[in-house]
Each structure stands twice: as C-alpha cells, then as structure tokens.
C-alpha atoms as a PDB file:
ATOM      1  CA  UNK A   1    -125.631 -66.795  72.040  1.00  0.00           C
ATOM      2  CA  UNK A   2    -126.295 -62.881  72.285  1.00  0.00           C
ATOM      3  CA  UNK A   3    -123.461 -61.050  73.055  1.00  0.00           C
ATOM      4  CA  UNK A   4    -123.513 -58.908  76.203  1.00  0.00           C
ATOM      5  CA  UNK A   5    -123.382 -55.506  75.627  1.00  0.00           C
ATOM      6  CA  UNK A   6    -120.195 -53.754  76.766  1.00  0.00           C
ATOM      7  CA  UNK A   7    -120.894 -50.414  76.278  1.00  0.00           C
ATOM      8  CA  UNK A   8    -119.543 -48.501  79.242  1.00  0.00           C
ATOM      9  CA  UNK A   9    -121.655 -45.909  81.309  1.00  0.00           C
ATOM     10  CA  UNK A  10    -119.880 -42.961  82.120  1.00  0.00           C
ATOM     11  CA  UNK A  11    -120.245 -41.230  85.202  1.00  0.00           C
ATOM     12  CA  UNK A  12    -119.667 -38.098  86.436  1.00  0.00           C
ATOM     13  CA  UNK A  13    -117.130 -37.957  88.916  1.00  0.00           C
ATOM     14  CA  UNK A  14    -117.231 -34.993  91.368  1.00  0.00           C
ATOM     15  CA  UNK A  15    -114.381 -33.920  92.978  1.00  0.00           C
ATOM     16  CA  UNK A  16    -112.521 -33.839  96.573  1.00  0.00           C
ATOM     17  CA  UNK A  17    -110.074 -31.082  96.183  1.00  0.00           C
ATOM     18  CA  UNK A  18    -111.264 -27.814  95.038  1.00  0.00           C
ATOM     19  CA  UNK A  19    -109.028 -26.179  93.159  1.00  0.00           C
ATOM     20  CA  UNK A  20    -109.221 -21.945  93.091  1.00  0.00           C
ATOM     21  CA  UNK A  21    -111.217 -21.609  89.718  1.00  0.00           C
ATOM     22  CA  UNK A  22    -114.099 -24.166  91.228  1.00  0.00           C
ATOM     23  CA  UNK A  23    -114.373 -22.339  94.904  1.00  0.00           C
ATOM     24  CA  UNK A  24    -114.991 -18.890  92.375  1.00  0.00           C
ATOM     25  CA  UNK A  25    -117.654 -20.783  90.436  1.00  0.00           C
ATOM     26  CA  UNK A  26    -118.967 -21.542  93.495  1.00  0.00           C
ATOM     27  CA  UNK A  27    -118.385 -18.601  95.383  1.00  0.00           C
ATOM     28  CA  UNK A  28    -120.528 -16.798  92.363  1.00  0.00           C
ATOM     29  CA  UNK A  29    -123.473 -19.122  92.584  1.00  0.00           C
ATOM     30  CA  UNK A  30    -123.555 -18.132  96.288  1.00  0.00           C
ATOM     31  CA  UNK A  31    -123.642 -14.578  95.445  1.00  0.00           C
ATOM     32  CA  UNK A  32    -125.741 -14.538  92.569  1.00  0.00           C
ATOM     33  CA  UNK A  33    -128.846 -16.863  95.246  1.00  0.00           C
ATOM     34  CA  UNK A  34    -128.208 -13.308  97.629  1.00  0.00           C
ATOM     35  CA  UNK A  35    -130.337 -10.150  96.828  1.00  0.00           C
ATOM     36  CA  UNK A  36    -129.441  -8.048  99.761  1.00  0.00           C
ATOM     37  CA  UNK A  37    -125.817  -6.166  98.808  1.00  0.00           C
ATOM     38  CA  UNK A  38    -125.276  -6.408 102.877  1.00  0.00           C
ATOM     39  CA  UNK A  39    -125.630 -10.097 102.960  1.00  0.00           C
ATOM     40  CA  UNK A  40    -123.611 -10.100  99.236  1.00  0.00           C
ATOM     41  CA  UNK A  41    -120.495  -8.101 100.935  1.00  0.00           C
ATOM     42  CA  UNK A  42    -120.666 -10.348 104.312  1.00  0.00           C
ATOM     43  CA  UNK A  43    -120.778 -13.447 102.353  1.00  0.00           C
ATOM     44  CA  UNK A  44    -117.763 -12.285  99.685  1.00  0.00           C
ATOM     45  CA  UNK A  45    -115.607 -11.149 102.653  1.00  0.00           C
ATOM     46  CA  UNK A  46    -116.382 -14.452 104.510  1.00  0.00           C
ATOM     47  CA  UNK A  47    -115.868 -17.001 101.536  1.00  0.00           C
ATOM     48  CA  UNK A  48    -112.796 -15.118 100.663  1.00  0.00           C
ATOM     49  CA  UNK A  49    -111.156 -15.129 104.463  1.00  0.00           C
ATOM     50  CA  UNK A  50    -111.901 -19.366 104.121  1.00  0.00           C
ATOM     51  CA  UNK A  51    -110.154 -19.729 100.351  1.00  0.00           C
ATOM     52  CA  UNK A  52    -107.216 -17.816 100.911  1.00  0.00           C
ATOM     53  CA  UNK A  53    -106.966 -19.765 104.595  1.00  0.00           C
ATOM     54  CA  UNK A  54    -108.104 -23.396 101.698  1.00  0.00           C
ATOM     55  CA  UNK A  55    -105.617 -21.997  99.501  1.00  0.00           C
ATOM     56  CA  UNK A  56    -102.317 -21.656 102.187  1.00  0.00           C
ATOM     57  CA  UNK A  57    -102.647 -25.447 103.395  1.00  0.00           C
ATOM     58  CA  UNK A  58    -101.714 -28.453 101.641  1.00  0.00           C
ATOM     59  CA  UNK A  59    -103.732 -29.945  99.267  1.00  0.00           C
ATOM     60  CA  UNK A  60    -107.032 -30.771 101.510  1.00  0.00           C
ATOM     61  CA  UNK A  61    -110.298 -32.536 100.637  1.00  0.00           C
ATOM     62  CA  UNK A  62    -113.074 -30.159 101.116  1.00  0.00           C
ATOM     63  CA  UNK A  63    -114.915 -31.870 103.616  1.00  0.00           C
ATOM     64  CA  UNK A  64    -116.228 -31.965 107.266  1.00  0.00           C
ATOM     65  CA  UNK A  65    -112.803 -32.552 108.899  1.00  0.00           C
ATOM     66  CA  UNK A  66    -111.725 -29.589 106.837  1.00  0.00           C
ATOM     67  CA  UNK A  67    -114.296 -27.150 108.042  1.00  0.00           C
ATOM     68  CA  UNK A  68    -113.491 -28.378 111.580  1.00  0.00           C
ATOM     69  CA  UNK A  69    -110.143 -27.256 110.940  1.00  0.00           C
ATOM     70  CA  UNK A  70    -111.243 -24.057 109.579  1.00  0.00           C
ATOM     71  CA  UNK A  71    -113.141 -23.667 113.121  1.00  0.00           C
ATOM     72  CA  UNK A  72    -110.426 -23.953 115.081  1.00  0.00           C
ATOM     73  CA  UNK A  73    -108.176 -21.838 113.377  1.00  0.00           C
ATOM     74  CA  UNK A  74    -111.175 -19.395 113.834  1.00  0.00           C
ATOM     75  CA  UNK A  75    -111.237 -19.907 117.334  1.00  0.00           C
ATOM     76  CA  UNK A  76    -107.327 -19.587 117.888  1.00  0.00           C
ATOM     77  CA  UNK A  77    -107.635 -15.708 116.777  1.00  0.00           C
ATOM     78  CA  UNK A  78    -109.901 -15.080 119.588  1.00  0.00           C
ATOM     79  CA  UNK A  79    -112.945 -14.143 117.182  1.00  0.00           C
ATOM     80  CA  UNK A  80    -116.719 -13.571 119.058  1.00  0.00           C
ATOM     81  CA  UNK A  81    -119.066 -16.950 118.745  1.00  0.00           C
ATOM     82  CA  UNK A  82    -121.275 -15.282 116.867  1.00  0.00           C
ATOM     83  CA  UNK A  83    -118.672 -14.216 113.880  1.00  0.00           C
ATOM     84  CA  UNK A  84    -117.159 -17.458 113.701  1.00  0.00           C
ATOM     85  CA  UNK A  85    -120.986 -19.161 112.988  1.00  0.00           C
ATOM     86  CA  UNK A  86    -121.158 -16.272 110.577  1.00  0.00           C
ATOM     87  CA  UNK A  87    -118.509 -17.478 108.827  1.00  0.00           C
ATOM     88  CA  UNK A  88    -119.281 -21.269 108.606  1.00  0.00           C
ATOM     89  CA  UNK A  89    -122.580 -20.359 107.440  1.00  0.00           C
ATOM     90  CA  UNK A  90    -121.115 -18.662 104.623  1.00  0.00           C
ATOM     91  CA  UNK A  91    -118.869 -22.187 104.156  1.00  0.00           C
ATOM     92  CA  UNK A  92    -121.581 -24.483 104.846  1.00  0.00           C
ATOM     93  CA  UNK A  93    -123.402 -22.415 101.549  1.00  0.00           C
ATOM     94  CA  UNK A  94    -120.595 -22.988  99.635  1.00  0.00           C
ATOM     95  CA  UNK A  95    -120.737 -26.285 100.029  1.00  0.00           C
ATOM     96  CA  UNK A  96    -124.128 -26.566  99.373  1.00  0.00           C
ATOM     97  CA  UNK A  97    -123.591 -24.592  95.670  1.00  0.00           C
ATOM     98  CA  UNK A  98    -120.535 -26.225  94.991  1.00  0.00           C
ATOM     99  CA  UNK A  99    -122.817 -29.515  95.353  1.00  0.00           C
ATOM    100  CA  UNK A 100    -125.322 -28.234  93.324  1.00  0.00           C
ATOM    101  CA  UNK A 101    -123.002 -26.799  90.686  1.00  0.00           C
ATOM    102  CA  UNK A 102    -121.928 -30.755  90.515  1.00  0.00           C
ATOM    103  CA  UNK A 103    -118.194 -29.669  91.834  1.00  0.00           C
ATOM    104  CA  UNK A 104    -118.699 -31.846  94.966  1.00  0.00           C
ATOM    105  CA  UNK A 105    -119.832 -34.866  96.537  1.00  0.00           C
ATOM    106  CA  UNK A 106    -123.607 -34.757  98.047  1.00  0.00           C
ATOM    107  CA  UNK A 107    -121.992 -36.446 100.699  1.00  0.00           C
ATOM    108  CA  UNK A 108    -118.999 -34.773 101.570  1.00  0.00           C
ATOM    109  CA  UNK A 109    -121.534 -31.493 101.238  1.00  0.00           C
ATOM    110  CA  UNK A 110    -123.876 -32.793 104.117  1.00  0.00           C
ATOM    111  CA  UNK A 111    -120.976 -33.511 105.807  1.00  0.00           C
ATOM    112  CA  UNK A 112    -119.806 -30.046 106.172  1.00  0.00           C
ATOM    113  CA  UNK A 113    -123.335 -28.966 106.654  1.00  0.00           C
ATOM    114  CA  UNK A 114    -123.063 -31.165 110.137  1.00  0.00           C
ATOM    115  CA  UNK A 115    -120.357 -29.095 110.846  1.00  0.00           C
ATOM    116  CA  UNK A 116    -121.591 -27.150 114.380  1.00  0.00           C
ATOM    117  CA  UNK A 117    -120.993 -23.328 115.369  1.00  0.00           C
ATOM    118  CA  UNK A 118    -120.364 -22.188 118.693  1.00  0.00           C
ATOM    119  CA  UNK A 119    -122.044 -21.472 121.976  1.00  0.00           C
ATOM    120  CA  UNK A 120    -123.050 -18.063 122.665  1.00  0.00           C
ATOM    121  CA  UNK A 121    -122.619 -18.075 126.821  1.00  0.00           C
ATOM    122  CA  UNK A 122    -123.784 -14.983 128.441  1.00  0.00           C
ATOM    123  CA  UNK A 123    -124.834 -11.822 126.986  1.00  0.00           C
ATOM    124  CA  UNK A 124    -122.203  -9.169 125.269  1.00  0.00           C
ATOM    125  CA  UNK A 125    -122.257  -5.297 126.625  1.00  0.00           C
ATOM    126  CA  UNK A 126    -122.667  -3.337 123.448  1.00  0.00           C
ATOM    127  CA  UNK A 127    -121.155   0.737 123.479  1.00  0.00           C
ATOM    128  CA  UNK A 128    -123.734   2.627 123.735  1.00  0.00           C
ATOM    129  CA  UNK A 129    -123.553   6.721 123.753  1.00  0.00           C
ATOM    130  CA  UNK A 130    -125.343   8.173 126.756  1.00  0.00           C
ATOM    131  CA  UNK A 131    -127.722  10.934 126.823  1.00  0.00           C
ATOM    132  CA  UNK A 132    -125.746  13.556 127.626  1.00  0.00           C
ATOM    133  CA  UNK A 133    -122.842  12.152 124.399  1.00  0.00           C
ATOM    134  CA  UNK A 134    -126.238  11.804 122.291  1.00  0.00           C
ATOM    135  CA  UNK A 135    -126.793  15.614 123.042  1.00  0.00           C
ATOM    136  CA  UNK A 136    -123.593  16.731 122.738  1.00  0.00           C
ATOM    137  CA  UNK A 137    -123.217  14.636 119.386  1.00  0.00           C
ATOM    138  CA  UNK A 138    -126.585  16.532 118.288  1.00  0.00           C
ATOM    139  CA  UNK A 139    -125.808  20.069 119.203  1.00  0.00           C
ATOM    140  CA  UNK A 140    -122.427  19.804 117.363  1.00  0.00           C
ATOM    141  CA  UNK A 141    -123.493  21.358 114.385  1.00  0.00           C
ATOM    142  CA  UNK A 142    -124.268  25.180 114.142  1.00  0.00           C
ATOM    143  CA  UNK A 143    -127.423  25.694 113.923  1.00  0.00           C
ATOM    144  CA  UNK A 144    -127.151  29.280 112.563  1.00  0.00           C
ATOM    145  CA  UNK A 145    -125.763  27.867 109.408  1.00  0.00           C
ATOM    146  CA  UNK A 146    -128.059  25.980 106.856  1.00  0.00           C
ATOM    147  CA  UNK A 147    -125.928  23.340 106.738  1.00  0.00           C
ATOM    148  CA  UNK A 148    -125.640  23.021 110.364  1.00  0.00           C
ATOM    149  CA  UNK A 149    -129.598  22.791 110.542  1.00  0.00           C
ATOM    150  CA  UNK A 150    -129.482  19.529 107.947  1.00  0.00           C
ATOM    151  CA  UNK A 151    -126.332  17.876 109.630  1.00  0.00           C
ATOM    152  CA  UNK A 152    -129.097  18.412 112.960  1.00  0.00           C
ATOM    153  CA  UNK A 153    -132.217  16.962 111.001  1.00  0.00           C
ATOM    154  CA  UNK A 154    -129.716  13.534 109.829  1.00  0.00           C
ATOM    155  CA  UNK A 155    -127.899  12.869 113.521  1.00  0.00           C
ATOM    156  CA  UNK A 156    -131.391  13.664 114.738  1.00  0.00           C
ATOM    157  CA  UNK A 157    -132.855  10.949 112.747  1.00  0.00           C
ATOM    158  CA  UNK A 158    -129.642   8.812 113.111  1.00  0.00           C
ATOM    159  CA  UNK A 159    -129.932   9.177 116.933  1.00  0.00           C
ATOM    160  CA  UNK A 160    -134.347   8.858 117.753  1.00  0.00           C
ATOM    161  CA  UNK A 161    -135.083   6.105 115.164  1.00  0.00           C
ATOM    162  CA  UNK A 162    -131.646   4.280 115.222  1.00  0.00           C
ATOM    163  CA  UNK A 163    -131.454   4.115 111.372  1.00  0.00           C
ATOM    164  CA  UNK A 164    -128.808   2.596 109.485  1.00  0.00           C
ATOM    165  CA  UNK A 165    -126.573   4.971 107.232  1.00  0.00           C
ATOM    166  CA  UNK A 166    -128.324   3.817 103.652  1.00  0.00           C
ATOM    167  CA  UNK A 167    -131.640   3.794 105.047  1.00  0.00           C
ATOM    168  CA  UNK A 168    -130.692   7.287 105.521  1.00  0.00           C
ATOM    169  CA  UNK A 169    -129.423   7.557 102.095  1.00  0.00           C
ATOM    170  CA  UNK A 170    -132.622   6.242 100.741  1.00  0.00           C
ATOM    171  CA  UNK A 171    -134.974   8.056 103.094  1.00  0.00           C
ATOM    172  CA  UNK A 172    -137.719  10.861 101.189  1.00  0.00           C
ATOM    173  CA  UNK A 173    -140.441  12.438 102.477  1.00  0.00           C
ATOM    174  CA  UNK A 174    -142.643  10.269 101.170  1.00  0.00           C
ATOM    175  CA  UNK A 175    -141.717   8.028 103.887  1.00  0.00           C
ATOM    176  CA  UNK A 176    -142.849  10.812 106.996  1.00  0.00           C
ATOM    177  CA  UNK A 177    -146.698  10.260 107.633  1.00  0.00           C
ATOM    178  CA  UNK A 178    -148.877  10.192 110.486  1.00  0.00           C
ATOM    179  CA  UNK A 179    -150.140   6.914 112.026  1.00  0.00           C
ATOM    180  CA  UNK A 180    -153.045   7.638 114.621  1.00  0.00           C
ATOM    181  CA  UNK A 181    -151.644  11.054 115.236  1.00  0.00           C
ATOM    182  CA  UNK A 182    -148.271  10.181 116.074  1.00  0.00           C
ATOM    183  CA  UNK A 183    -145.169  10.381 112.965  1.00  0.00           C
ATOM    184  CA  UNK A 184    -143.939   7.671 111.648  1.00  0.00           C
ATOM    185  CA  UNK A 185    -141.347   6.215 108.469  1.00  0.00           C
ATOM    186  CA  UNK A 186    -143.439   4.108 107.107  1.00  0.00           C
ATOM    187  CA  UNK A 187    -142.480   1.161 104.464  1.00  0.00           C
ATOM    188  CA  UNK A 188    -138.888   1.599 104.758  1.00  0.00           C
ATOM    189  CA  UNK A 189    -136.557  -1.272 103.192  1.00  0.00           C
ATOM    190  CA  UNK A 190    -133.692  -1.668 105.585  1.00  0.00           C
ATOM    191  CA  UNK A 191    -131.820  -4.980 105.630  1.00  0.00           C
ATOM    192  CA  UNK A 192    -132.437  -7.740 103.908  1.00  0.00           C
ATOM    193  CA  UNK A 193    -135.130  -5.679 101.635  1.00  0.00           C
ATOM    194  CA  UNK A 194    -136.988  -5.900 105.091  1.00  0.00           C
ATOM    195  CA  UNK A 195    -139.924  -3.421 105.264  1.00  0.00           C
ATOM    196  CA  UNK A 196    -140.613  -2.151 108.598  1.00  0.00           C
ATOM    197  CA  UNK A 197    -142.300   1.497 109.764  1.00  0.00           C
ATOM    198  CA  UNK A 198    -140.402   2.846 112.560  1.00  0.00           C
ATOM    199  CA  UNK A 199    -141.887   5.624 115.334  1.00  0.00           C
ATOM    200  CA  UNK A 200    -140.357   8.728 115.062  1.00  0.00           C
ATOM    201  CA  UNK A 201    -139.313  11.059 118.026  1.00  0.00           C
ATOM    202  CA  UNK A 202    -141.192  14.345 118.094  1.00  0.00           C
ATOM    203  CA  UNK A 203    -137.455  16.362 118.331  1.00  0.00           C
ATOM    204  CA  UNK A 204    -136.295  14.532 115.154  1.00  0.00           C
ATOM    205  CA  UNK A 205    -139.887  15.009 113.235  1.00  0.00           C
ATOM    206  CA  UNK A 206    -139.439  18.920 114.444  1.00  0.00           C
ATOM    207  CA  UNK A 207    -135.709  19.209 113.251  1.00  0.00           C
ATOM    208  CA  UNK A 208    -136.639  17.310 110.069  1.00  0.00           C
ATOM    209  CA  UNK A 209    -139.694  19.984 109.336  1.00  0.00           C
ATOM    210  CA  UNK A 210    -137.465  22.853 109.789  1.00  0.00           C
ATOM    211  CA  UNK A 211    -135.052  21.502 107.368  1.00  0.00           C
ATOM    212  CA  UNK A 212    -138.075  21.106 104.922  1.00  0.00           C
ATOM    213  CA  UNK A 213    -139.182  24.773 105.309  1.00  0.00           C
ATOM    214  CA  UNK A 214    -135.622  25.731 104.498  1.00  0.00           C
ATOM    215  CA  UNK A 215    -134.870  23.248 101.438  1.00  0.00           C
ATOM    216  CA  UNK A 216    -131.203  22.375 102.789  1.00  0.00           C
ATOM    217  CA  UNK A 217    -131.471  18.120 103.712  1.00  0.00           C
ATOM    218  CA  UNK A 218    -129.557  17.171 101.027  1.00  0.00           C
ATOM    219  CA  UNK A 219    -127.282  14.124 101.886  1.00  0.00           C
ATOM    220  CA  UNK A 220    -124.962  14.671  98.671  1.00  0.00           C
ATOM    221  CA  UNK A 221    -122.962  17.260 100.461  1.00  0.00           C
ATOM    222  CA  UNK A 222    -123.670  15.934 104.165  1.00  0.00           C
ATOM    223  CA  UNK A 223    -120.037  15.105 104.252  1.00  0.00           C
ATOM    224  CA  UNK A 224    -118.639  18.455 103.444  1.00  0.00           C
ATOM    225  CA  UNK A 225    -119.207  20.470  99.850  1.00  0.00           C
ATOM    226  CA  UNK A 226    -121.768  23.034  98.874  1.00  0.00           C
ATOM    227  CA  UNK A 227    -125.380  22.958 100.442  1.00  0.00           C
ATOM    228  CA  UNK A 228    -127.710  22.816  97.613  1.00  0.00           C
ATOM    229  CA  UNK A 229    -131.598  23.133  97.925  1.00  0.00           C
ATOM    230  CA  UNK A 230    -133.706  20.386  97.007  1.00  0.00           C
ATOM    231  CA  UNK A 231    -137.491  20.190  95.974  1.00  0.00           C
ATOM    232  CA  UNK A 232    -139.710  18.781  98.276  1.00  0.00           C
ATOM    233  CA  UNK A 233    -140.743  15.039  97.996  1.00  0.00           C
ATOM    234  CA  UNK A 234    -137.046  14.456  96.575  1.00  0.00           C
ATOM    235  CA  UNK A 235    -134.210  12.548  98.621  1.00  0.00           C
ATOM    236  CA  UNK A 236    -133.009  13.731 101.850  1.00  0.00           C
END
C-alpha cells in the first residue's frame, strides 16, 4: 500500500481587517497608478478623510457594509452628491489595490465596488462674477505701472479663456498662434495631462502683446516682489 501523501498546501490567507500600515501600502499603490498631481492630491485627501474615519471605529471588516457606513456618515455632514461619489471612488480604488496588492479578499473587493453613489437631482447654481465685477476685477491694476500692465495681461487671460492657475503657470508664448486668422493657445496640458487649444479673446491677445513689447509677464513676482524682464519665448 502507497502511502498518501500528507504534505500540506499552504495558502495565502488575505485579510478582513486592515490594519493602518496595509491601508498606506495600499493607499501608495493608488497613488503611484495616478499621473495627474490634481487627481494624486484629490485621491490622498480622500483616502486619508476614510482611514482616519476606518481608524476611529471599532475594529471593522473592510467590506461593503463598511463602505455603506462610510456613506452615510458622508451624508450626515450635509456634503454635495457629487463629493461624496468622489470620495467612494477614491475607496472603491483602494479596494481594488488593496486586492491586487493580495491585502484583501477578491470578494469582499467587488463587494465594495457594488457599493452605489448618490443621485445628482437638479442642477447646482455655480458663483459666477458678472461683467461689470469681471471689469472691475480687470481694471484693478494700474496700468501706468509695468507691473500693473502684467497683473492686466494674467486676469485678462484668467478671465477670456477661463484658465486654471497652473495652466497659467505653465503658459509660454509658444503656446499663442493663429488658427484661421483668429488667436488661439494651442496644445495646452491642463488636467489630467489633457491637451486641448482654447480660443482666445481679442482684449486678452491685445493685453498679452503689450506685455510682450514691454518684457514685464513674469509670473515669479505676480504675487508681489520685483518685476523682472524676461526674454521672449520664455515663461509668462
């Protein structure tokens, strides 16, 4: 008679409770699959807002029921629809990574990802400035100083195109061409490392030429300081 083998297989048991050093592994994977630094810093402040909430209860599985939980105590401080689904998308990822990173259950990971957001009903009034603030926002500076005529050019540009304040940053003059006789910033990477061109006003092209003729955009010392000159074809 041949014995039976009774070697043992080992498996690899994943875990239910998450303790702090596993949610950082897998709070770093999430990171580290994010090349945007936007989507990095929305992500990092979300995950962090749902450990130390993880962290303050008992000693909870990580799972579907848990998330729910995590909903509702979203929900009880009044937050908007759309940033509570912001931050169970940045859970539900965490889930996924922790899965992946062999921390937790496949399972209790598709659980979580079942997990719903909420209903956006009706359609939120956003603060706009009027024409007349826009104006009076523009016409702040002094445009008898140099400085004054750059701080014009960058609220000008801020204002007309509705740019975002590092796509300001990272604006040059290489971006300013013409596009069947009408200016445009062309191939700017905004959001996401999203390229898009984006029309440009004839008073913000106009302010923005003046500033060129007089070398003074420089956005180091946009925020008080010296105005130093720049070369053309440099930074903004």
């Amino acid at each position: 008679m041949k014995r039976k083998s009774t070697r043992k297989q080992k498996h690899t048991a994943t875990k239910t409770i998450l303790r702090l050093p596993d949610l950082e592994v897998a709070k770093s994977a999430v990171l580290n699959s994010l090349s945007c630094p936007d989507a990095q810093r929305g992500y990092r402040h979300a995950i962090d807002e749902f450990v130390e909430w993880y962290c303050s209860e008992p000693r909870l599985s990580f799972s579907k029921t848990v998330v729910v939980r995590y909903r509702m105590h979203l929900e009880s401080r009044h937050l908007a629809p759309g940033t509570i689904n912001l931050r169970l998308g940045a859970v539900r990822r965490l889930a996924y990574e922790a899965s992946d990173c062999g921390l937790l259950s496949a399972d209790l990971a598709a659980g979580i990802r079942r997990v719903k957001g909420l209903k956006k009903l009706g359609v939120r009034l956003g603060n706009w400035l009027t024409a007349e603030q826009a104006q009076t926002l523009w016409q702040a500076p002094n445009r008898e100083l140099l400085k004054g005529k750059r701080d014009r050019a960058l609220l000008a540009l801020l204002l007309a195109c509705g740019l975002r304040r590092h796509e300001l940053a990272a604006l040059n003059f290489g971006h300013l061409q013409q596009r069947e006789g009408h200016w445009a910033i062309v191939a700017l990477r905004g959001k996401a490392s999203h390229v898009r061109t984006i029309p440009s006003q004839i008073g913000s092209t106009g302010c923005l030429t003046n500033g060129q003729r007089l070398r003074v955009l420089n956005l180091e010392s946009s925020f008080g300081g010296s105005v130093a000159p720049v070369e053309l074809g440099a930074k903004l």
